[in-house]
Protein backbone atom coordinates (compact mmCIF):
# COMPACT_ATOMS: atom_id res chain seq x y z
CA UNK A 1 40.08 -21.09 -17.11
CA UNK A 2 39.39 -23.91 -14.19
CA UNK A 3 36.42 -26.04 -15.62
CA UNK A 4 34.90 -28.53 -13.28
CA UNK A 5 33.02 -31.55 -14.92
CA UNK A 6 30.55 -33.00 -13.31
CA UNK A 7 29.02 -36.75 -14.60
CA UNK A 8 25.37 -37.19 -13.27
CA UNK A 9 23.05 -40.38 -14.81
CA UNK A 10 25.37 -40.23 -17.72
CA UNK A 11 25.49 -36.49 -18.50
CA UNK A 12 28.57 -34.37 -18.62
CA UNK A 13 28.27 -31.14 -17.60
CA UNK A 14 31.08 -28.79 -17.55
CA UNK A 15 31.08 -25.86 -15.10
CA UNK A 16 33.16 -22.97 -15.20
CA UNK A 17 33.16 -19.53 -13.48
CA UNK A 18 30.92 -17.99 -16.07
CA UNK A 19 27.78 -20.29 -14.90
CA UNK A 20 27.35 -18.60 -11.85
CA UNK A 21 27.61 -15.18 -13.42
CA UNK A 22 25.16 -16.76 -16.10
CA UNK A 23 22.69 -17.59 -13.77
CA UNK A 24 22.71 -13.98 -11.61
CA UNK A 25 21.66 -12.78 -15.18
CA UNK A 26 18.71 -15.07 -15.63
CA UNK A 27 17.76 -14.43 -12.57
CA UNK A 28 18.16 -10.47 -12.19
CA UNK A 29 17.76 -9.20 -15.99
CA UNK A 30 15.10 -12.01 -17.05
CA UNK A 31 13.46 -13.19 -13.77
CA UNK A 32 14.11 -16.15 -14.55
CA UNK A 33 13.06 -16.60 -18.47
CA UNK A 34 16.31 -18.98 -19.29
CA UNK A 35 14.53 -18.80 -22.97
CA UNK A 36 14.59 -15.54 -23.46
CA UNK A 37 18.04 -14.90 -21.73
CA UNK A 38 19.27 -17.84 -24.77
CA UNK A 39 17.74 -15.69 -27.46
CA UNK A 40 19.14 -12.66 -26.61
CA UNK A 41 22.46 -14.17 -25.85
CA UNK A 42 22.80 -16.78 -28.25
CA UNK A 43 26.08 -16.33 -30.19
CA UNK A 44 27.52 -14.38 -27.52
CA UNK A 45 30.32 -15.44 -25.22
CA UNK A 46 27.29 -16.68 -22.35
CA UNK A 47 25.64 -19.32 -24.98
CA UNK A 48 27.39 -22.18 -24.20
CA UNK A 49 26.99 -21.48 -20.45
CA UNK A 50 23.25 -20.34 -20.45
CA UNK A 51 22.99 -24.16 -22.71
CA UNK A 52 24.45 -25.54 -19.46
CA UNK A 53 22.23 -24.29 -17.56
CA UNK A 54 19.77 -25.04 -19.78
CA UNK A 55 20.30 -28.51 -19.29
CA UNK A 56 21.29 -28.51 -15.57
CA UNK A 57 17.72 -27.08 -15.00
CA UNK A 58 16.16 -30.29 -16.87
CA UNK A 59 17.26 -31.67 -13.22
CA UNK A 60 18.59 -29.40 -10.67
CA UNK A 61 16.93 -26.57 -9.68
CA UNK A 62 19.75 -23.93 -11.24
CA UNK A 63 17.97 -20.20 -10.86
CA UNK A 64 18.76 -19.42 -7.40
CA UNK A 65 19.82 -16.54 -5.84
CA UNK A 66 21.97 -18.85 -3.64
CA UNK A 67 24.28 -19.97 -6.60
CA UNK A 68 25.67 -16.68 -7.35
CA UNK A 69 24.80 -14.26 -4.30
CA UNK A 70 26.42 -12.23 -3.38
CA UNK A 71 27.43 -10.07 -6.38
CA UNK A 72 27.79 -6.42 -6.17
CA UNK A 73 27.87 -3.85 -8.82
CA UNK A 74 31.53 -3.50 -9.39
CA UNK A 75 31.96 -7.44 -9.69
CA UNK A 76 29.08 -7.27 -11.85
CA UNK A 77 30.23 -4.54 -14.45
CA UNK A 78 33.86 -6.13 -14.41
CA UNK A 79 31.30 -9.71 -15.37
CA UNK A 80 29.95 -7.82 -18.46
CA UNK A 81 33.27 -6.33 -19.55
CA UNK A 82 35.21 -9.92 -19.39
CA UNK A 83 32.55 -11.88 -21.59
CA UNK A 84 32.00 -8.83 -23.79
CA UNK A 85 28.39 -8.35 -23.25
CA UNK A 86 26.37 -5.49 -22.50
CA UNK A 87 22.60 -5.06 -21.24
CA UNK A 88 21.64 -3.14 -24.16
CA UNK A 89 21.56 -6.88 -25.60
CA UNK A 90 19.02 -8.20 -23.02
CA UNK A 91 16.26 -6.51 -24.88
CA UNK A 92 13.86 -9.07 -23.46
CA UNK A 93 14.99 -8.13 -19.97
CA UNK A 94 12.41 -7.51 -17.61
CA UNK A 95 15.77 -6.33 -15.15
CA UNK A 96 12.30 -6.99 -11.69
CA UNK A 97 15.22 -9.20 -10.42
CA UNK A 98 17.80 -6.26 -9.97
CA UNK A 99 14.95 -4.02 -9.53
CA UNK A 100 14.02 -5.78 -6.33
CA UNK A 101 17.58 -6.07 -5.02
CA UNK A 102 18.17 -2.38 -5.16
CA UNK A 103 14.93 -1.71 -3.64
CA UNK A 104 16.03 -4.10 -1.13
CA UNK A 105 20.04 -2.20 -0.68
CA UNK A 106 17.75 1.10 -0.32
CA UNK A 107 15.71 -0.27 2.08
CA UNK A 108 18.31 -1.94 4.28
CA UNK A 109 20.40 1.89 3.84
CA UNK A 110 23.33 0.39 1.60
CA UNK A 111 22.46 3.70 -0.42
CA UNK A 112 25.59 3.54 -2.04
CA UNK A 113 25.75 0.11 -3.61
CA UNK A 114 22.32 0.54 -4.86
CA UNK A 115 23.03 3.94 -6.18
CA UNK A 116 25.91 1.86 -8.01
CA UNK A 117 23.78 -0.63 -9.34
CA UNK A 118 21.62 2.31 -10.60
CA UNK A 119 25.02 3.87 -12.21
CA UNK A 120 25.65 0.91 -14.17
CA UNK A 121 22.21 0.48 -15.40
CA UNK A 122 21.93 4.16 -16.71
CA UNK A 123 25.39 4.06 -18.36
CA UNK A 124 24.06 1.27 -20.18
CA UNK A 125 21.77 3.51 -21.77
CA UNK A 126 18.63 1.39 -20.25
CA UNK A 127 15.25 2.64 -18.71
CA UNK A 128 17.72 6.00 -18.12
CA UNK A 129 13.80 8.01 -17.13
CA UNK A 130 13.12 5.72 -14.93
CA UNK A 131 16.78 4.80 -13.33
CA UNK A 132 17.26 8.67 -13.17
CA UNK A 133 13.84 8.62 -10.61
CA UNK A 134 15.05 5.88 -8.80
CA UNK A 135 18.29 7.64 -8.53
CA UNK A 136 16.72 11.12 -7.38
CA UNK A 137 14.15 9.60 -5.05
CA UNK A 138 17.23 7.80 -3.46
CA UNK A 139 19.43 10.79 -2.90
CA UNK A 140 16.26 12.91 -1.34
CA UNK A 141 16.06 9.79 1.30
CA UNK A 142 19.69 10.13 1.91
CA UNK A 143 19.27 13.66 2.76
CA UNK A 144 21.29 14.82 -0.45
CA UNK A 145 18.12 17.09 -1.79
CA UNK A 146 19.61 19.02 -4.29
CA UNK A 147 21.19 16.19 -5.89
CA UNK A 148 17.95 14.08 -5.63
CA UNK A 149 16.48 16.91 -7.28
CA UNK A 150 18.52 17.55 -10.11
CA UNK A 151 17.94 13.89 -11.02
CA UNK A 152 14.43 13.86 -10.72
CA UNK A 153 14.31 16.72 -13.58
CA UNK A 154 16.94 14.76 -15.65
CA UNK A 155 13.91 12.09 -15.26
CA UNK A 156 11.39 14.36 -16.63
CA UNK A 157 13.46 15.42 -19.59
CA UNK A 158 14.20 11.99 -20.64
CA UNK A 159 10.48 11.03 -19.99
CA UNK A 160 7.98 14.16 -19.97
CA UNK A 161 4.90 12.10 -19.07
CA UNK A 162 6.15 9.98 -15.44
CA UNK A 163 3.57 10.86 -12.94
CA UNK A 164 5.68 9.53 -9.96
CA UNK A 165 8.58 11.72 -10.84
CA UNK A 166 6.53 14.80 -10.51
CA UNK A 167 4.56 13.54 -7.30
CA UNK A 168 7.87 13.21 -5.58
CA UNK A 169 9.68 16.36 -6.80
CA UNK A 170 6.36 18.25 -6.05
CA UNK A 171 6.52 17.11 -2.57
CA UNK A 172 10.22 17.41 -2.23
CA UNK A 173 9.72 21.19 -3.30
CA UNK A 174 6.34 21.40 -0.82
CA UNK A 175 9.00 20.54 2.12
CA UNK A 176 11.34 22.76 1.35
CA UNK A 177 8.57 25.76 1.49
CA UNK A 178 8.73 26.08 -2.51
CA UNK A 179 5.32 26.37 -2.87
CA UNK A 180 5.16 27.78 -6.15
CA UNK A 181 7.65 24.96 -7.48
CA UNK A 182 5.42 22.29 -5.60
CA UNK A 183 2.15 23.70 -7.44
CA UNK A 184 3.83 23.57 -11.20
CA UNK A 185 4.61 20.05 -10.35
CA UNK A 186 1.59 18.71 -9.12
CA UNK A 187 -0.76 20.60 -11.73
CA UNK A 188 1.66 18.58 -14.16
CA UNK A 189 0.65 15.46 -12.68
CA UNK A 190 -3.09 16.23 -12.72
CA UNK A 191 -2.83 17.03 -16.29
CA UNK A 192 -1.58 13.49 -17.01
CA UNK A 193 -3.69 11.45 -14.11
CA UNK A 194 -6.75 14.04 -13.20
CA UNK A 195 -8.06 10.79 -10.95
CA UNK A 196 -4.85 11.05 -8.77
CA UNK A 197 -7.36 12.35 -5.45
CA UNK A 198 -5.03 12.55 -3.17
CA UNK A 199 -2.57 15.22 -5.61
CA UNK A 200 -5.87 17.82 -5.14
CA UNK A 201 -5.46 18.05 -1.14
CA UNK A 202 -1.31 18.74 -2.00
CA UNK A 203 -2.38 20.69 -4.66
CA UNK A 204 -4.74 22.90 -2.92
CA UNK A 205 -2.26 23.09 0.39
CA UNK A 206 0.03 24.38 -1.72
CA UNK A 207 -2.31 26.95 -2.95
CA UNK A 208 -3.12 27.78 0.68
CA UNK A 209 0.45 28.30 1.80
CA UNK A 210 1.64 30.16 -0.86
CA UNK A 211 -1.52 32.66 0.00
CA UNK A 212 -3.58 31.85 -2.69
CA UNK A 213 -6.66 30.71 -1.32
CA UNK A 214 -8.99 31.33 -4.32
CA UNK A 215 -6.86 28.76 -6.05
CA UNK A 216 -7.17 26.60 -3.41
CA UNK A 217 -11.38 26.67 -3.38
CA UNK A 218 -11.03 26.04 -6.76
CA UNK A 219 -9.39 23.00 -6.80
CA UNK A 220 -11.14 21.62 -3.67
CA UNK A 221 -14.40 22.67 -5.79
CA UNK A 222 -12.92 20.61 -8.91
CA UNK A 223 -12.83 17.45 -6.81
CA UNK A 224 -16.39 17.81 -5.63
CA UNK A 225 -17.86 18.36 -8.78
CA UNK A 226 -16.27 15.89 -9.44
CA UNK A 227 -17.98 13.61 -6.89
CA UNK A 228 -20.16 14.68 -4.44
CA UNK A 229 -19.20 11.95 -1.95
CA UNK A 230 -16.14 13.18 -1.32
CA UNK A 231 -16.84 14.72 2.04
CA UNK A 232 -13.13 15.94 2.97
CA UNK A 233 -13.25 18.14 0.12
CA UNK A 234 -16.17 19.44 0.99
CA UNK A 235 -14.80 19.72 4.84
CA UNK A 236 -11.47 21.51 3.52
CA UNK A 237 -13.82 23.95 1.64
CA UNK A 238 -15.58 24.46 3.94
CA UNK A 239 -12.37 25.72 6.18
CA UNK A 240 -11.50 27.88 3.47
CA UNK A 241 -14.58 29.54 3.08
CA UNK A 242 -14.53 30.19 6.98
CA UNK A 243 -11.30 31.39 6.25
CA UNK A 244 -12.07 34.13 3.39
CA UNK A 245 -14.95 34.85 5.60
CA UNK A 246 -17.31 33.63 3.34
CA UNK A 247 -20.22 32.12 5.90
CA UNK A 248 -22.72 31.46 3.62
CA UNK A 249 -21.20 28.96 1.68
CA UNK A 250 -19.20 27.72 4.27
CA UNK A 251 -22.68 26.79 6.31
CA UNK A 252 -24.11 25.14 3.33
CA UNK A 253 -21.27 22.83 3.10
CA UNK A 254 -21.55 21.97 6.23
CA UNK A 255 -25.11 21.72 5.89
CA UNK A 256 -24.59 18.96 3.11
CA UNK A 257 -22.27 17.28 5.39
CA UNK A 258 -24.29 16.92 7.93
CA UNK A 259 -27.29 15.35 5.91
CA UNK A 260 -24.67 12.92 3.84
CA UNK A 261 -23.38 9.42 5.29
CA UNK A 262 -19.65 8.89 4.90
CA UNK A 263 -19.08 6.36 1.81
CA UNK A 264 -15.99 6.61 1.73
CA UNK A 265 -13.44 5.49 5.38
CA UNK A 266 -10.96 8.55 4.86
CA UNK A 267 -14.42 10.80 5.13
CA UNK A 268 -15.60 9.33 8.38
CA UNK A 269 -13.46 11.18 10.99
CA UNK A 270 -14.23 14.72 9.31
CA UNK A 271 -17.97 13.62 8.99
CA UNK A 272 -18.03 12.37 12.98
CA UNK A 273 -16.29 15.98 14.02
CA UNK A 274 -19.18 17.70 12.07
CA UNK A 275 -21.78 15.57 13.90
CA UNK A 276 -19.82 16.35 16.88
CA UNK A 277 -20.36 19.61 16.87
CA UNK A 278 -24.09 19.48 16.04
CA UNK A 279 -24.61 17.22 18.89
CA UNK A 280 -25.46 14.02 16.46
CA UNK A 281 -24.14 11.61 18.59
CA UNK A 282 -26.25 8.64 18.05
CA UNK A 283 -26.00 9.43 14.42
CA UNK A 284 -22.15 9.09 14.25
CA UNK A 285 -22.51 5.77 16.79
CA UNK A 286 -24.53 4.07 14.50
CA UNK A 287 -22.52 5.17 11.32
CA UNK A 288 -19.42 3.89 12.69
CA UNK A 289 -20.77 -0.01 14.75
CA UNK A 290 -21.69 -0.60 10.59
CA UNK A 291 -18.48 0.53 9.11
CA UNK A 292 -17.15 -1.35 11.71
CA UNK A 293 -19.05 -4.55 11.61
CA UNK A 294 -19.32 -4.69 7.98
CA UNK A 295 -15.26 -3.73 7.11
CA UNK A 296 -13.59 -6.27 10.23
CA UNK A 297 -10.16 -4.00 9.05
CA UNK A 298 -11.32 -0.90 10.13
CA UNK A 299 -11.38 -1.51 13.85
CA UNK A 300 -9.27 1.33 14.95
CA UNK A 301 -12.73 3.64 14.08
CA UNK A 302 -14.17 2.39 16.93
CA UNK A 303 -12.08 4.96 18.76
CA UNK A 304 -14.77 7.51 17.25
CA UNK A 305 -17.29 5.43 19.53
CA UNK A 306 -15.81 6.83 22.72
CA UNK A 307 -17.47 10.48 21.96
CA UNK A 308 -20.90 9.43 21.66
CA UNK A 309 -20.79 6.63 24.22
CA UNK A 310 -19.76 8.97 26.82
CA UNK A 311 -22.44 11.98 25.24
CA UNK A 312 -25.39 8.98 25.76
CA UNK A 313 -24.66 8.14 29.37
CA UNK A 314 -22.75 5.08 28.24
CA UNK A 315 -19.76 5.34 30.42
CA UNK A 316 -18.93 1.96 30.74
CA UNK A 317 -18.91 1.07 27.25
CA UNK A 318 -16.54 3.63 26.30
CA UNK A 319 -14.20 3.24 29.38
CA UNK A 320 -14.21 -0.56 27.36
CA UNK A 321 -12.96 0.95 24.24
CA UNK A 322 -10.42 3.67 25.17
CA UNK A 323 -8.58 1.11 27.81
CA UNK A 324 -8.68 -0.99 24.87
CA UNK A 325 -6.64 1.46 22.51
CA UNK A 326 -4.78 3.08 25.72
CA UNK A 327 -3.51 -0.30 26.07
CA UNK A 328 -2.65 -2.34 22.62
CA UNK A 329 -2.69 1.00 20.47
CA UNK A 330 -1.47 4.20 22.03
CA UNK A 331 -0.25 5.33 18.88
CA UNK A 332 -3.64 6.27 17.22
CA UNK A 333 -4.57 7.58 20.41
CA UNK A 334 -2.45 10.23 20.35
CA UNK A 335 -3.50 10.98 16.80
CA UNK A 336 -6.80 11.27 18.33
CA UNK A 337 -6.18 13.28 21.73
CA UNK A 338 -7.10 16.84 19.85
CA UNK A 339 -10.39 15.30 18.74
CA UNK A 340 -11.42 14.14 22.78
CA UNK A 341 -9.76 17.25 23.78
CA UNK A 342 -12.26 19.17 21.65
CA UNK A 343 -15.20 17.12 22.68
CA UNK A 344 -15.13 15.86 25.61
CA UNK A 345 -15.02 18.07 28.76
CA UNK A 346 -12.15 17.59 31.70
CA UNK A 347 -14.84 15.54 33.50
CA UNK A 348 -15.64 13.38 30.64
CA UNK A 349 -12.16 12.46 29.92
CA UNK A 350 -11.49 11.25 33.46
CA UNK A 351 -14.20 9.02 33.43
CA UNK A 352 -12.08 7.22 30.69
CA UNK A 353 -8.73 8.13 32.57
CA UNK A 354 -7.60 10.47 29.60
CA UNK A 355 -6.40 13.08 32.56
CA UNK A 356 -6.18 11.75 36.12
């Protein structure tokens, strides 16, 4: 083995091919905790180097990506196998270092060497529950759905209780029109997180897809009990109702809407179409200059402005707003047009150039 010595102020240092490896495992398995990479190690073939480093780091910085990058997972595994170590021995491995490099493979598309990565980690016997997610959510992305799905249930046998897993296997099952597969799911995960808010909209789409509305009121009707400031609940309720032809209660929820002011920013776009239609324009204008004065990231609401401007003879003013988003934010916009469309007559959106 080729061992390069290096003499700095009197220190020796010897330097061989297992630093480098040495230090990828510092910094992948312990981010960065030489300490606890030493205790975990010590006695194995890696002491003497991880000492090395040890020592190096009294005056170099030594835990650098750049020292040992790249390394892939086959270079790794054949690594581990040469010094006789395995990562069932890094018990005080945190492993946010390899973690955030196979994030970073997924993210850049390199499916396959993170899916590696992910192979070597589980036949190690660690964190299987959650390298088995990891594993599924990848193969959904990738377009491989029944594989991505027969992982994420491998998941939830190894580890009953992880939320995530059933979020994304609910929603994988929700695309695929498996309504009834998507419900069993998500109920799961409100048993285990009942504050999860967003899981009771999926939840009660879900419901309303598979034709079982009743479900679906009930859920929605859950969440408001739950708090009565959630006004999309009471919005999507109040669809429902219209739907089962229930007018009565669907007019009181609207009723309550009408009277409440939006606390939350996801309610104020459902609240503003309410007012809308009740002709509260200077109601929803003076709701929305406060959210938006108050909350300087929630500029994109003033877009809501451009109803009641034009309503209360402000043309100008709202001309000023939609050239605004016409010209630095088209996208929103268009999430937007059905809303003006609604609203506004053909005259009224010329006189902000929405139709020529």
């Amino acid at each position: 083995m080729e061992v390069y010595r290096i003499i700095h102020k009197g220190q020796v240092y010897d330097i061989d091919f297992l630093i480098p490896f040495s230090i990828a495992i510092v910094d992948l398995i312990y981010d960065g905790d030489l300490g606890a990479a030493r205790e975990d190690l010590s006695g194995t073939s890696l002491e003497k180097s991880l000492d090395t480093i040890g020592r190096l780091s009294e005056k170099f910085e030594c835990i650098n990506p750049n020292l040992y990058a790249p390394i892939g997972p086959e270079e790794f595994k054949d690594y581990l196998d040469e010094v006789g170590v395995n990562l069932k021995m890094m018990k005080q491995g945190t492993f946010e270092g390899l973690h955030d490099r196979i994030m970073m493979l997924a993210d850049r598309g390199e499916y396959d060497v993170a899916q590696k990565f992910l192979d070597l980690i589980y036949q190690e016997g660690v964190d299987n529950d959650v390298v088995a997610e990891l594993k599924g959510t990848f193969y959904i992305e990738q377009g491989e759905i029944d594989r991505g799905i027969e992982w994420l249930k491998k998941a939830l046998e190894k580890n009953p209780s992880l939320v995530s897993a059933y979020s994304t296997l609910g929603q994988t099952y929700f695309n695929l029109g498996k309504y009834d597969e998507a419900i069993k799911c998500w109920k799961k995960e409100l048993e285990l997180v009942p504050n999860h808010i967003v899981t009771y909209f999926m939840l009660a789409d879900a419901y309303t897809l598979a034709g079982k509305r009743d479900e679906a009121v009930n859920i929605l009707q859950k969440l408001v009990d739950n708090d009565e400031n959630n006004l999309l609940a009471k919005y999507q309720l109040m669809e429902l109702y219209e739907e089962l032809s229930e007018t009565d209660k669907a007019q009181e929820l609207e009723k309550q809407i009408l009277n409440a002011k939006p606390v939350y920013t996801n309610d104020i776009e459902i609240w503003a179409r309410v007012q809308f239609k009740n002709g509260n324009y200077a109601k929803v204008k003076e709701v929305v200059e406060k959210f938006v004065s108050e909350s300087p990231g929630f500029e994109y609401l003033k877009i809501l402005l451009v109803i009641p401007e034009i309503k209360l003879g402000n043309e100008d003013a709202a001309k000023k707003i939609m050239s605004e988003f016409l010209d630095e934010k088209m996208w929103y916009y268009y999430g937007k047009k059905e809303l003006f469309e609604e609203f506004l007559t053909p005259e009224e959106r010329k006189v902000c150039e929405l139709i020529k």
